[in-house]
N, C-alpha and C. Protein backbone atom coordinates (compact mmCIF):
# COMPACT_ATOMS: atom_id res chain seq x y z
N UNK A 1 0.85 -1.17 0.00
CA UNK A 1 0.00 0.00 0.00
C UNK A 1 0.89 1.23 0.00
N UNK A 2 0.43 2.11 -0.60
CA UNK A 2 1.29 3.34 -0.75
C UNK A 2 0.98 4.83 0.17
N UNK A 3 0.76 4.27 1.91
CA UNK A 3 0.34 5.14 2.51
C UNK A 3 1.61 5.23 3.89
N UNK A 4 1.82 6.09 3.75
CA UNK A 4 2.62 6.34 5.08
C UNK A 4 1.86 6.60 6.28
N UNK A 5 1.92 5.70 7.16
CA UNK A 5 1.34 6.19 8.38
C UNK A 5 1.82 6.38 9.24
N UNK A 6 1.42 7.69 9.76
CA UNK A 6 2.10 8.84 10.99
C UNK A 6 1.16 8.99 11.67
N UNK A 7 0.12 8.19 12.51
CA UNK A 7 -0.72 8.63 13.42
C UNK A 7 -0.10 9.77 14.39
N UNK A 8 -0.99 10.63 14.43
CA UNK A 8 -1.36 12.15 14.97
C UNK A 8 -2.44 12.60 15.67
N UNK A 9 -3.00 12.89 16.35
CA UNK A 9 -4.16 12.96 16.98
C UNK A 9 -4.87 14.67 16.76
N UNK A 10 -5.60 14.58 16.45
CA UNK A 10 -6.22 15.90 16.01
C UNK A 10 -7.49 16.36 16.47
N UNK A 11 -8.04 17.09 16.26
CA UNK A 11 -9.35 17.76 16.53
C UNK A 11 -9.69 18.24 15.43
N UNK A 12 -10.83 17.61 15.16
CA UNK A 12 -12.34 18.51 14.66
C UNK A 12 -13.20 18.61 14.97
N UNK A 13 -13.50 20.14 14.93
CA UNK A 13 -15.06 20.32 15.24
C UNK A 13 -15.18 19.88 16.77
N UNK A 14 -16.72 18.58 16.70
CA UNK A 14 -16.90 18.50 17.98
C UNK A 14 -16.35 16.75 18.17
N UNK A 15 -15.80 16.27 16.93
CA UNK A 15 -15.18 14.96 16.61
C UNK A 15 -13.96 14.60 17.54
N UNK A 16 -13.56 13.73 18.30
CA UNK A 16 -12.80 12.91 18.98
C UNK A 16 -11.43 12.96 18.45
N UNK A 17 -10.25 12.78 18.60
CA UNK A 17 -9.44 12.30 17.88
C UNK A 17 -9.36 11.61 16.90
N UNK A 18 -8.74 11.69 15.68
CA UNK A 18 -8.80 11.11 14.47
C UNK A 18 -7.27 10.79 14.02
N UNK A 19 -7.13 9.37 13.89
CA UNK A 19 -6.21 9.06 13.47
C UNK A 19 -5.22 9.24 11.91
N UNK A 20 -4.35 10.88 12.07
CA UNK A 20 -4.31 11.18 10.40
C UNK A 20 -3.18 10.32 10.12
N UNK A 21 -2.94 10.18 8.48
CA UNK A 21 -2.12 9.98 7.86
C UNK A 21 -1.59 10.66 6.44
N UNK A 22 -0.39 10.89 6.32
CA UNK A 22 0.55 10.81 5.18
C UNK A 22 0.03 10.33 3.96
N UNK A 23 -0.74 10.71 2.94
CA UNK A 23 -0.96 9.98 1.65
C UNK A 23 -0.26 10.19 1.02
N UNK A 24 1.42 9.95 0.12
CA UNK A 24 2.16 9.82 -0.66
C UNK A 24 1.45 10.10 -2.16
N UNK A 25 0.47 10.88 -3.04
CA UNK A 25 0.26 10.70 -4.05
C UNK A 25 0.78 10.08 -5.30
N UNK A 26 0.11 8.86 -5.71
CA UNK A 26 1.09 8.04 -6.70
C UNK A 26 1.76 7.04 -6.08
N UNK A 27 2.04 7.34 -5.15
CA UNK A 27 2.89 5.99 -4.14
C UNK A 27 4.83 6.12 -4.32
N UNK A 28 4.77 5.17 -4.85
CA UNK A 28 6.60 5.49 -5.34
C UNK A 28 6.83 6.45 -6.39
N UNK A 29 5.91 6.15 -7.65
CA UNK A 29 5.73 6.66 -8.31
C UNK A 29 5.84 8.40 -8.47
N UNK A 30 5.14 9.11 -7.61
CA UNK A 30 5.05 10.47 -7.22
C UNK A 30 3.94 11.20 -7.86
N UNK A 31 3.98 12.05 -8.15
CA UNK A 31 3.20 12.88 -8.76
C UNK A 31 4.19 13.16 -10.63
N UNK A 32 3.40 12.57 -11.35
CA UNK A 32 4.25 12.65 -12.87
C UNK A 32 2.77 12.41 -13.85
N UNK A 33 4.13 12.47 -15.17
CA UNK A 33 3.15 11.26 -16.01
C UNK A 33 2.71 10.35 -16.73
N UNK A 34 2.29 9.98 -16.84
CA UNK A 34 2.42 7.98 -17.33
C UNK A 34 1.69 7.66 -16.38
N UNK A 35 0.72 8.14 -15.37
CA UNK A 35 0.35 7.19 -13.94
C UNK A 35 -1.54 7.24 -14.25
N UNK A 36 -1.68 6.24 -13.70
CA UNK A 36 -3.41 6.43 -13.52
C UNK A 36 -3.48 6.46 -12.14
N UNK A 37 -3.83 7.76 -11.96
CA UNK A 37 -4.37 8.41 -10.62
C UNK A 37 -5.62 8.16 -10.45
N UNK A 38 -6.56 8.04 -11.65
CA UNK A 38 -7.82 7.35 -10.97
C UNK A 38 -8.24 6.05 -10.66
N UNK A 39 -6.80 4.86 -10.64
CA UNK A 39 -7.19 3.73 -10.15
C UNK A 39 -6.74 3.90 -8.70
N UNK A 40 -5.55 4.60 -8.99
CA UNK A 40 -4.60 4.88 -7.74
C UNK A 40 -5.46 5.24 -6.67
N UNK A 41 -6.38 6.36 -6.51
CA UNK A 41 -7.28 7.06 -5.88
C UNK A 41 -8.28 5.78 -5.47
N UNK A 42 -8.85 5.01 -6.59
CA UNK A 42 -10.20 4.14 -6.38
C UNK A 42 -9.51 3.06 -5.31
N UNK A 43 -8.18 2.69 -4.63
CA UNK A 43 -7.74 2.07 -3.95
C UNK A 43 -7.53 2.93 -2.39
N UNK A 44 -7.48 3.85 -2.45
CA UNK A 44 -6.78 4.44 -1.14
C UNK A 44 -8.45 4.86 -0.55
N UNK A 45 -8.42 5.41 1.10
CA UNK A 45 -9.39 5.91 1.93
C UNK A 45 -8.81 7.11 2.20
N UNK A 46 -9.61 8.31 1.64
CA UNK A 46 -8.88 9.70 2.50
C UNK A 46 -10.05 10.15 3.33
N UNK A 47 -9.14 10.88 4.79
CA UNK A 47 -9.93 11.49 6.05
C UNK A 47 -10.03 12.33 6.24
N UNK A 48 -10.61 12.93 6.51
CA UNK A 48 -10.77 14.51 7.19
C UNK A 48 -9.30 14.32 8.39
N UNK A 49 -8.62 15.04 8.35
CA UNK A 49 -7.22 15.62 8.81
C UNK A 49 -5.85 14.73 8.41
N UNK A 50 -6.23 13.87 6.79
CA UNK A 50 -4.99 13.05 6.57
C UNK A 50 -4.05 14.61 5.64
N UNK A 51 -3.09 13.86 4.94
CA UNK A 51 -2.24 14.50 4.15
C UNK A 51 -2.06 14.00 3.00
N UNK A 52 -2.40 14.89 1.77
CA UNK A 52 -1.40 14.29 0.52
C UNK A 52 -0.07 14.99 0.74
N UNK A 53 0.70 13.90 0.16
CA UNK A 53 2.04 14.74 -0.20
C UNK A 53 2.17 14.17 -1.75
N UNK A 54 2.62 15.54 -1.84
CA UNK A 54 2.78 15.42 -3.82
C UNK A 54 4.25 15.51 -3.91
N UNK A 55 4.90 14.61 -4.40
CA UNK A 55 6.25 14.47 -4.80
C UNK A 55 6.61 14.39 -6.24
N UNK A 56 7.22 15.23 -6.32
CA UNK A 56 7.78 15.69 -8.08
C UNK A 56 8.77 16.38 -8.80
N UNK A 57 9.04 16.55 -9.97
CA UNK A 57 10.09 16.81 -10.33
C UNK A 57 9.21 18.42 -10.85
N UNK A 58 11.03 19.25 -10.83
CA UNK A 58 10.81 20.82 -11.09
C UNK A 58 9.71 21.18 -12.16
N UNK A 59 9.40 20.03 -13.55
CA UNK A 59 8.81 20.86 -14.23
C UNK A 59 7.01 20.80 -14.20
N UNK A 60 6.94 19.82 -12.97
CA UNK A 60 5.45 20.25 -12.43
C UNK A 60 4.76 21.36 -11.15
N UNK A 61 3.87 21.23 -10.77
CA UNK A 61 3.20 21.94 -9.54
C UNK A 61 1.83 21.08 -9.47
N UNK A 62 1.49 21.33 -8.60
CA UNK A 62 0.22 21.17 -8.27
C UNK A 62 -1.19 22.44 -7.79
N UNK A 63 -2.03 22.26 -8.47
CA UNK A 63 -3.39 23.22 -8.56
C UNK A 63 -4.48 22.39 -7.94
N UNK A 64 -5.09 22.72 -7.24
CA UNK A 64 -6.13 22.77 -6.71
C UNK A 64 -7.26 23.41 -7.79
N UNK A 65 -8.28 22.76 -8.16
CA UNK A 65 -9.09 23.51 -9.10
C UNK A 65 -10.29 23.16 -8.26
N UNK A 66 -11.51 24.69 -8.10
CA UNK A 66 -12.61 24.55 -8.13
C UNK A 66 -14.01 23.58 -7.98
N UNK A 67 -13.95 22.85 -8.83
CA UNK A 67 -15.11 22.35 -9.79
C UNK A 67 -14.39 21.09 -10.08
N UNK A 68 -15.23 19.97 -10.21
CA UNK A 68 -15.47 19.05 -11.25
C UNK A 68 -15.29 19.35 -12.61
N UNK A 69 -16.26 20.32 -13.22
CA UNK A 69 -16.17 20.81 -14.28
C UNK A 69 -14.35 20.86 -14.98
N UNK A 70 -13.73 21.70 -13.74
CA UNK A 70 -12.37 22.73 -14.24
C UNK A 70 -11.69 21.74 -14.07
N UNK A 71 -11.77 20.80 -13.48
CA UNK A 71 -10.92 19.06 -13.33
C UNK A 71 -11.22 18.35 -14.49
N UNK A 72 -12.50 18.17 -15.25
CA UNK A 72 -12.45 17.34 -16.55
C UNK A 72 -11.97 18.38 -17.46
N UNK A 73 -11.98 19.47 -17.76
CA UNK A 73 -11.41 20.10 -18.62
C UNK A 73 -10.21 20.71 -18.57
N UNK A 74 -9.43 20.24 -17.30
CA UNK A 74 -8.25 20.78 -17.39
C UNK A 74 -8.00 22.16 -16.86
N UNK A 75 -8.89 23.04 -16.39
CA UNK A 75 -9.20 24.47 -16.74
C UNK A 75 -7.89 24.76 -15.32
N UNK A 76 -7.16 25.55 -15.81
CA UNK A 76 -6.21 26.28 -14.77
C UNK A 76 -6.02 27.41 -14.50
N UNK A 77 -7.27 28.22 -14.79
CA UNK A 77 -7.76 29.63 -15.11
C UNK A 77 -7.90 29.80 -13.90
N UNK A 78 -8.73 29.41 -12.86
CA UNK A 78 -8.85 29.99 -11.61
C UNK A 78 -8.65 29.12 -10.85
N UNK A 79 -7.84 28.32 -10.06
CA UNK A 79 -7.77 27.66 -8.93
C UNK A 79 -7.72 28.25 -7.41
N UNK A 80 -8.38 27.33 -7.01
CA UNK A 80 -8.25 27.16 -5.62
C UNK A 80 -7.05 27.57 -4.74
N UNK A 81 -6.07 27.08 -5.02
CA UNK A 81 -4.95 27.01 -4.40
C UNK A 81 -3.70 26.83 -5.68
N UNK A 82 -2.39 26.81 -5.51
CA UNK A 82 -1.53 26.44 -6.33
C UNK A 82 -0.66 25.85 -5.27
N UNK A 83 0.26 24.97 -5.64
CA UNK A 83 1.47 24.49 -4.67
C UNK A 83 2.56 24.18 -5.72
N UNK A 84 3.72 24.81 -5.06
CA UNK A 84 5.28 24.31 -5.13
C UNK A 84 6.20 25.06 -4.58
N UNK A 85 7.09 24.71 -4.48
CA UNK A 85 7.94 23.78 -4.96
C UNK A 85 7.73 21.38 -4.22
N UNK A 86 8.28 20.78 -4.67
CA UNK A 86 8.36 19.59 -4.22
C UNK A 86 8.89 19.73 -3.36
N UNK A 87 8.23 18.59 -1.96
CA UNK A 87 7.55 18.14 -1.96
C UNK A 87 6.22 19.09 -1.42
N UNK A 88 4.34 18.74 -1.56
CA UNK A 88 3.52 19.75 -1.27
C UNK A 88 2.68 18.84 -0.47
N UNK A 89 2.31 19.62 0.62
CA UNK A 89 1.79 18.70 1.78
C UNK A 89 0.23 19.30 1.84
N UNK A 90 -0.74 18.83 1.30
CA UNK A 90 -1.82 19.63 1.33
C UNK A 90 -2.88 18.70 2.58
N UNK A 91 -3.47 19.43 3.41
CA UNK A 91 -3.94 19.13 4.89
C UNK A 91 -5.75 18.81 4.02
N UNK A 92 -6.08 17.49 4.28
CA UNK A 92 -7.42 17.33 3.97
C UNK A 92 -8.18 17.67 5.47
N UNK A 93 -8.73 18.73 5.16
CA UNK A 93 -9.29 19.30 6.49
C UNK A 93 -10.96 19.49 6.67
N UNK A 94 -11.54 18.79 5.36
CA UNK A 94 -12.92 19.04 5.42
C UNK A 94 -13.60 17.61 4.37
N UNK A 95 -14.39 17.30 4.87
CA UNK A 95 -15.20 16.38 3.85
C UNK A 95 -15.48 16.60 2.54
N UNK A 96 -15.57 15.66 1.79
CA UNK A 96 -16.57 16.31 0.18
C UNK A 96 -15.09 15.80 -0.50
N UNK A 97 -15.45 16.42 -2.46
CA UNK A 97 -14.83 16.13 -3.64
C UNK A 97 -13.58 17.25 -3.14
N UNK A 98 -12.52 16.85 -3.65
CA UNK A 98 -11.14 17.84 -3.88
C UNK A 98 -10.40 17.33 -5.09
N UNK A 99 -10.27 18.64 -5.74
CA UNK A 99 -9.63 18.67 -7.84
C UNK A 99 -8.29 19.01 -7.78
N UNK A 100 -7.01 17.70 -7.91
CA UNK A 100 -6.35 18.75 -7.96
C UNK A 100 -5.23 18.12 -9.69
N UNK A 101 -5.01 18.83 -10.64
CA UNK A 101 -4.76 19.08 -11.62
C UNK A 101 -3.13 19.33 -11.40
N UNK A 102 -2.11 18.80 -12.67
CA UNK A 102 -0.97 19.51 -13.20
C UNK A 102 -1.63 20.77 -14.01
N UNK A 103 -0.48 21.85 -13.85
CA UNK A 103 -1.07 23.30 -14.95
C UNK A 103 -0.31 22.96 -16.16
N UNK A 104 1.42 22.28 -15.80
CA UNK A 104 2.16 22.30 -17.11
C UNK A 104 1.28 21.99 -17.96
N UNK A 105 1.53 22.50 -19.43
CA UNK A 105 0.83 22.50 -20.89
C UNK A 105 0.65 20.88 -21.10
N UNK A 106 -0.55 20.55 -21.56
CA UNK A 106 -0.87 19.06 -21.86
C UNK A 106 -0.38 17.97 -20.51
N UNK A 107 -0.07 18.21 -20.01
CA UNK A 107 0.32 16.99 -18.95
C UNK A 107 -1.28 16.67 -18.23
N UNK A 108 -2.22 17.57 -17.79
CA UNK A 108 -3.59 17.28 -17.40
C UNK A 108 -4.39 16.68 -17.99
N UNK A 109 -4.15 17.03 -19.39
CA UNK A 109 -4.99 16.31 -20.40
C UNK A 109 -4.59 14.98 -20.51
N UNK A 110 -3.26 14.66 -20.41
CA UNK A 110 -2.73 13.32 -20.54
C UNK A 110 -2.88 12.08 -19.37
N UNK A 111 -3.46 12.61 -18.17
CA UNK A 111 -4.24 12.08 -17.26
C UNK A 111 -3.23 12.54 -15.57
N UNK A 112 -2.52 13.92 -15.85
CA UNK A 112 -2.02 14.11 -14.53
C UNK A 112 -2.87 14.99 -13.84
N UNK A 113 -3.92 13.95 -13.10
CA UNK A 113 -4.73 14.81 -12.51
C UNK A 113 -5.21 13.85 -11.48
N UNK A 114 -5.78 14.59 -10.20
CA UNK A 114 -6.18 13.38 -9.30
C UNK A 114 -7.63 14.15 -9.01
N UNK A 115 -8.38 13.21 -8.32
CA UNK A 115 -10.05 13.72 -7.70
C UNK A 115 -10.16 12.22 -6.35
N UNK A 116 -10.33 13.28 -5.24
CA UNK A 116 -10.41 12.04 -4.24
C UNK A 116 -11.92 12.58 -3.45
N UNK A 117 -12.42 11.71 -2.70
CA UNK A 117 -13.46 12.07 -2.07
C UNK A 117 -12.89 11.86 -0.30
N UNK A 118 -13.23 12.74 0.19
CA UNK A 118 -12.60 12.80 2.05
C UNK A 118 -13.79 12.61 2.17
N UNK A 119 -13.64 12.05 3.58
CA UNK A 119 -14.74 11.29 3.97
C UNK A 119 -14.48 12.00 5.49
N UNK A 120 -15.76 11.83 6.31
CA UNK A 120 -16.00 12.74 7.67
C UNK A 120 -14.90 12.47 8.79
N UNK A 121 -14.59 10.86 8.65
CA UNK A 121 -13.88 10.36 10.16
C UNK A 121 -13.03 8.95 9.80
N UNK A 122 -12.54 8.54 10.84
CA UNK A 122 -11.92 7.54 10.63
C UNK A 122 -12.07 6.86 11.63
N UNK A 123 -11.28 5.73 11.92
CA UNK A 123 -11.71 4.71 12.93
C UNK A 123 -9.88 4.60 13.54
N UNK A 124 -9.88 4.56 14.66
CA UNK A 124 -8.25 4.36 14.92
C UNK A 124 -7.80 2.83 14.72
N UNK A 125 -6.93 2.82 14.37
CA UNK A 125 -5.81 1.37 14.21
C UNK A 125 -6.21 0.29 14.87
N UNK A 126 -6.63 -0.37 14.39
CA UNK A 126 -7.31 -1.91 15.12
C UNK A 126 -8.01 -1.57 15.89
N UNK A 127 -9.22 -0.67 15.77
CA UNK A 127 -10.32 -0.85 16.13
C UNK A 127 -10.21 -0.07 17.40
N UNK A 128 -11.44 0.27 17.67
CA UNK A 128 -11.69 0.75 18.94
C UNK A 128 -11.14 0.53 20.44
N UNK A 129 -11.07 1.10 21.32
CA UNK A 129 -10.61 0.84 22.44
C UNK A 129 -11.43 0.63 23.00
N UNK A 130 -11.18 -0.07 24.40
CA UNK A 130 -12.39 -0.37 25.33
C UNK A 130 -13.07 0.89 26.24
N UNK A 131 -13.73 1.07 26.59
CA UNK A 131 -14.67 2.31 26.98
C UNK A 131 -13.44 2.51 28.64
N UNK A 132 -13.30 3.80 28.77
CA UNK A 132 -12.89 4.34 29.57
C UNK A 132 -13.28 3.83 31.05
N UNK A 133 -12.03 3.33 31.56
CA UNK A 133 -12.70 3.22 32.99
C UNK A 133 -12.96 1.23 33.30
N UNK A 134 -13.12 0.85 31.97
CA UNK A 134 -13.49 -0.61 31.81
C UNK A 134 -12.18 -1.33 32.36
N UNK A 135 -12.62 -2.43 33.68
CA UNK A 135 -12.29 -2.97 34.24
C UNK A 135 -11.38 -4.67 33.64
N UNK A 136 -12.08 -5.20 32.97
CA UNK A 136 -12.14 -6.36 32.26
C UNK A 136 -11.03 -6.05 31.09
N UNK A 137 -9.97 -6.77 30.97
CA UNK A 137 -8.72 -6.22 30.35
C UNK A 137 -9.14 -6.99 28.88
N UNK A 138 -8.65 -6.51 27.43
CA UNK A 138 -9.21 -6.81 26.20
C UNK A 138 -8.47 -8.27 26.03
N UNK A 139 -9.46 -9.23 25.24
CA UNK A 139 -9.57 -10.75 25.21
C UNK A 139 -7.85 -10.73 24.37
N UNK A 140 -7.33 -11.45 24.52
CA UNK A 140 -5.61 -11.93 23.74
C UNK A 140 -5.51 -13.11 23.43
N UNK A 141 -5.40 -13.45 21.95
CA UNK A 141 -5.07 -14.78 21.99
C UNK A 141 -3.97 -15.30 22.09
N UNK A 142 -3.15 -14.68 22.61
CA UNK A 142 -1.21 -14.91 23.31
C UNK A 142 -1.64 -15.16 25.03
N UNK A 143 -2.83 -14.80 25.44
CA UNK A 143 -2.67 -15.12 26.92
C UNK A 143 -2.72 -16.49 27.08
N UNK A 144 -1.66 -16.48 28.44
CA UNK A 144 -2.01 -18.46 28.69
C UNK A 144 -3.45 -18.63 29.62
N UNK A 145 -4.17 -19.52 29.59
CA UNK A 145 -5.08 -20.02 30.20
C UNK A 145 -4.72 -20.18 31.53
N UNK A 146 -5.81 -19.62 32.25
CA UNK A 146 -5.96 -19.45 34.32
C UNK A 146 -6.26 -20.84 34.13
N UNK A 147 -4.84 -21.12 35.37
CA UNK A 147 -4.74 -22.84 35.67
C UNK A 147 -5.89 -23.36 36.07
N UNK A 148 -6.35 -24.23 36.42
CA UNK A 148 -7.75 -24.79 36.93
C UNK A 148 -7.46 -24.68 38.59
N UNK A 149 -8.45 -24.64 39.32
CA UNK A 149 -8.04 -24.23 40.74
C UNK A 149 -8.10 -22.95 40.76
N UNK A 150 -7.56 -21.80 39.95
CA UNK A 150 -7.07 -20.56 40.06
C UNK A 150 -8.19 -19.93 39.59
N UNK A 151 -8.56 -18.25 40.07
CA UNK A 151 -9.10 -17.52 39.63
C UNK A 151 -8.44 -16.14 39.80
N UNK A 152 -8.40 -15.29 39.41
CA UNK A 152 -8.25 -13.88 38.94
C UNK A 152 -8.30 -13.39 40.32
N UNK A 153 -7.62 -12.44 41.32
CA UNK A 153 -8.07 -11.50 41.95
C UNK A 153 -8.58 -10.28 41.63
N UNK A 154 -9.66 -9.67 42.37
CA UNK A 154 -10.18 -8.89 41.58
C UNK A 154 -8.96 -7.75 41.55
N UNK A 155 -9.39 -6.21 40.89
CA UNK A 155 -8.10 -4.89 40.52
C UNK A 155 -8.14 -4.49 42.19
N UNK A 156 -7.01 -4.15 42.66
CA UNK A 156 -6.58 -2.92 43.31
C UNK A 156 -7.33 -1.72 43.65
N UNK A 157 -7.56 -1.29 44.49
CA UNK A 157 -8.49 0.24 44.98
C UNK A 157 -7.39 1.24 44.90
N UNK A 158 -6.04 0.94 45.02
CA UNK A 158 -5.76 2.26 44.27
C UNK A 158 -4.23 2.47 45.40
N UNK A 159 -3.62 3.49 45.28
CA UNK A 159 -2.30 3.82 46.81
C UNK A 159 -1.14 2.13 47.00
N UNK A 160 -0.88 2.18 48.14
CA UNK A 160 -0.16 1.34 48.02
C UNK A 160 -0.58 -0.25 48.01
N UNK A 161 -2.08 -0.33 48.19
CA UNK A 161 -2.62 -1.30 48.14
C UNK A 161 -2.32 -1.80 46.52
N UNK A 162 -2.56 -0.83 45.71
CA UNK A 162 -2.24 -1.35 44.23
C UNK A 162 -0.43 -1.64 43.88
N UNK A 163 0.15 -1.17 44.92
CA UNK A 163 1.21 -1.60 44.64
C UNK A 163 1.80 -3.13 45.30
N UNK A 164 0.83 -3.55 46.54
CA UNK A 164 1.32 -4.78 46.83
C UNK A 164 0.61 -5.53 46.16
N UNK A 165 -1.10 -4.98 45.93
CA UNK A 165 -1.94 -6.14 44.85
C UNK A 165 -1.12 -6.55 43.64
N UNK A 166 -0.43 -5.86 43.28
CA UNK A 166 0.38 -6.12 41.91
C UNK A 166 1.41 -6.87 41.82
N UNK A 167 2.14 -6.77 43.06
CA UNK A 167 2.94 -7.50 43.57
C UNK A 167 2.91 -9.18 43.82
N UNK A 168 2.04 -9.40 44.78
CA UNK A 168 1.23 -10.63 45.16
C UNK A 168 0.87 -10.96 43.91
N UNK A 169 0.03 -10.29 43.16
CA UNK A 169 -0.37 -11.17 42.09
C UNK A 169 0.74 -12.04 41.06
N UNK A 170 1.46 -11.05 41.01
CA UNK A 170 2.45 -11.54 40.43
C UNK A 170 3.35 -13.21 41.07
N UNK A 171 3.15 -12.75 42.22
CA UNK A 171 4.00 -14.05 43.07
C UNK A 171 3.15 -15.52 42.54
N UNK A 172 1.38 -14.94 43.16
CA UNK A 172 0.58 -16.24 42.77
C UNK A 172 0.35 -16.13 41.39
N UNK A 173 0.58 -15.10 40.58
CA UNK A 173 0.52 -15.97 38.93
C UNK A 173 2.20 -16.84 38.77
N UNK A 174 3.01 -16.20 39.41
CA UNK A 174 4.59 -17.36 38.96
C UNK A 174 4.45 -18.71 39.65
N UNK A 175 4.06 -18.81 41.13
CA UNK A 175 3.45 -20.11 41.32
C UNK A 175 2.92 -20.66 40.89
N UNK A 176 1.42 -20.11 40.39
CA UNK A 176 0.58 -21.26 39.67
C UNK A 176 1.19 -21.52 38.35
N UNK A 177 1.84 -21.03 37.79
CA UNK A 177 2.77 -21.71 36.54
C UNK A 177 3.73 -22.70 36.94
N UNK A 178 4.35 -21.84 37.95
CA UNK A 178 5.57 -23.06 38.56
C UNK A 178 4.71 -24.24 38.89
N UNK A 179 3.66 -24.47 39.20
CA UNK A 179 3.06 -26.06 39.98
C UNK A 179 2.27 -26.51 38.61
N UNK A 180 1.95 -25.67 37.40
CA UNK A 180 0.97 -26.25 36.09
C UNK A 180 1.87 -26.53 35.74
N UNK A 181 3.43 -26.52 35.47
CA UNK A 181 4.30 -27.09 34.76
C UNK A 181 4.85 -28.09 35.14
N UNK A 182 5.40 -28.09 36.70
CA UNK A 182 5.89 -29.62 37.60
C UNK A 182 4.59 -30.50 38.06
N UNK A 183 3.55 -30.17 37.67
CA UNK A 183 2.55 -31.46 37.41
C UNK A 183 2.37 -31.82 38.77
């Protein structure tokens, strides 16, 4: 996959943290031309607070255009924005369509052009966390199985009690391994 990920924690609006990332436009490739940016695009997910970065050589830039319209036709008459020099880090900071076009002569027409759709939010890295405060530690399939006989003490209230509960526990989880293993 051709995404760099730099989780960052951000704010929008009245939205939670959102896990951004680095979109490399083009991937290795960069920003040129010879590339199909609209398969390239139909593969990737962009977020409200990720990044393109456009990587390229001197005799391009990157435009931001308007419209749909000024994106199928190339139009570099009024843009949005312009960027350069390489590399251009443009901040996806809002939902909806974003146009962004080469201006050099014929290179747009020849298909150096991208159109991505940002989308409202994202979901952080393997999924959700457990709700704040939740007692019951998340299921692992690397944990070893509570010997038979044995059960869990419940958590600690907190001060130095949590520091000997932690302690002790530790002693009776190395025992009950030491006696599940010498049988």
């Amino acid at each position: 996959m051709d995404v760099e990920f730099q989780p960052r924690a951000k704010r929008y609006g009245k939205e939670m943290a959102v896990f951004a990332k680095d979109i490399t436009v083009g991937g290795n490739s960069g920003w040129t031309t010879s590339f199909d940016y609209s398969s390239w695009a139909s593969s990737q997910t962009f977020n409200v607070g990720d990044n393109l970065v456009f990587n390229y050589g001197f005799t391009h830039s990157v435009y931001e255009v308007r419209s749909k319209s000024d994106y199928d036709s190339c139009n570099t008459g009024n843009p949005n924005a312009t960027h350069s020099p390489s590399p251009s880090t443009i901040p996806l900071n809002a939902a909806g369509s974003r146009y962004f076009i080469c201006p050099t002569s014929n290179h747009c027409s020849q298909g150096m052009k991208l159109a991505v759709n940002v989308l409202a939010g994202s979901t952080t890295p393997g999924g959700s966390p457990p709700p704040f405060g939740s007692t019951s530690p998340p299921n692992s399939p690397n944990s070893p199985p509570t010997p038979p006989g044995f059960s869990a003490p419940p958590p600690p209230s907190g001060g130095a009690a949590s520091i000997f509960g932690g302690m002790s526990n530790l002693i009776v989880g190395s025992l009950a391994t030491l006696f599940v293993f010498m049988g």
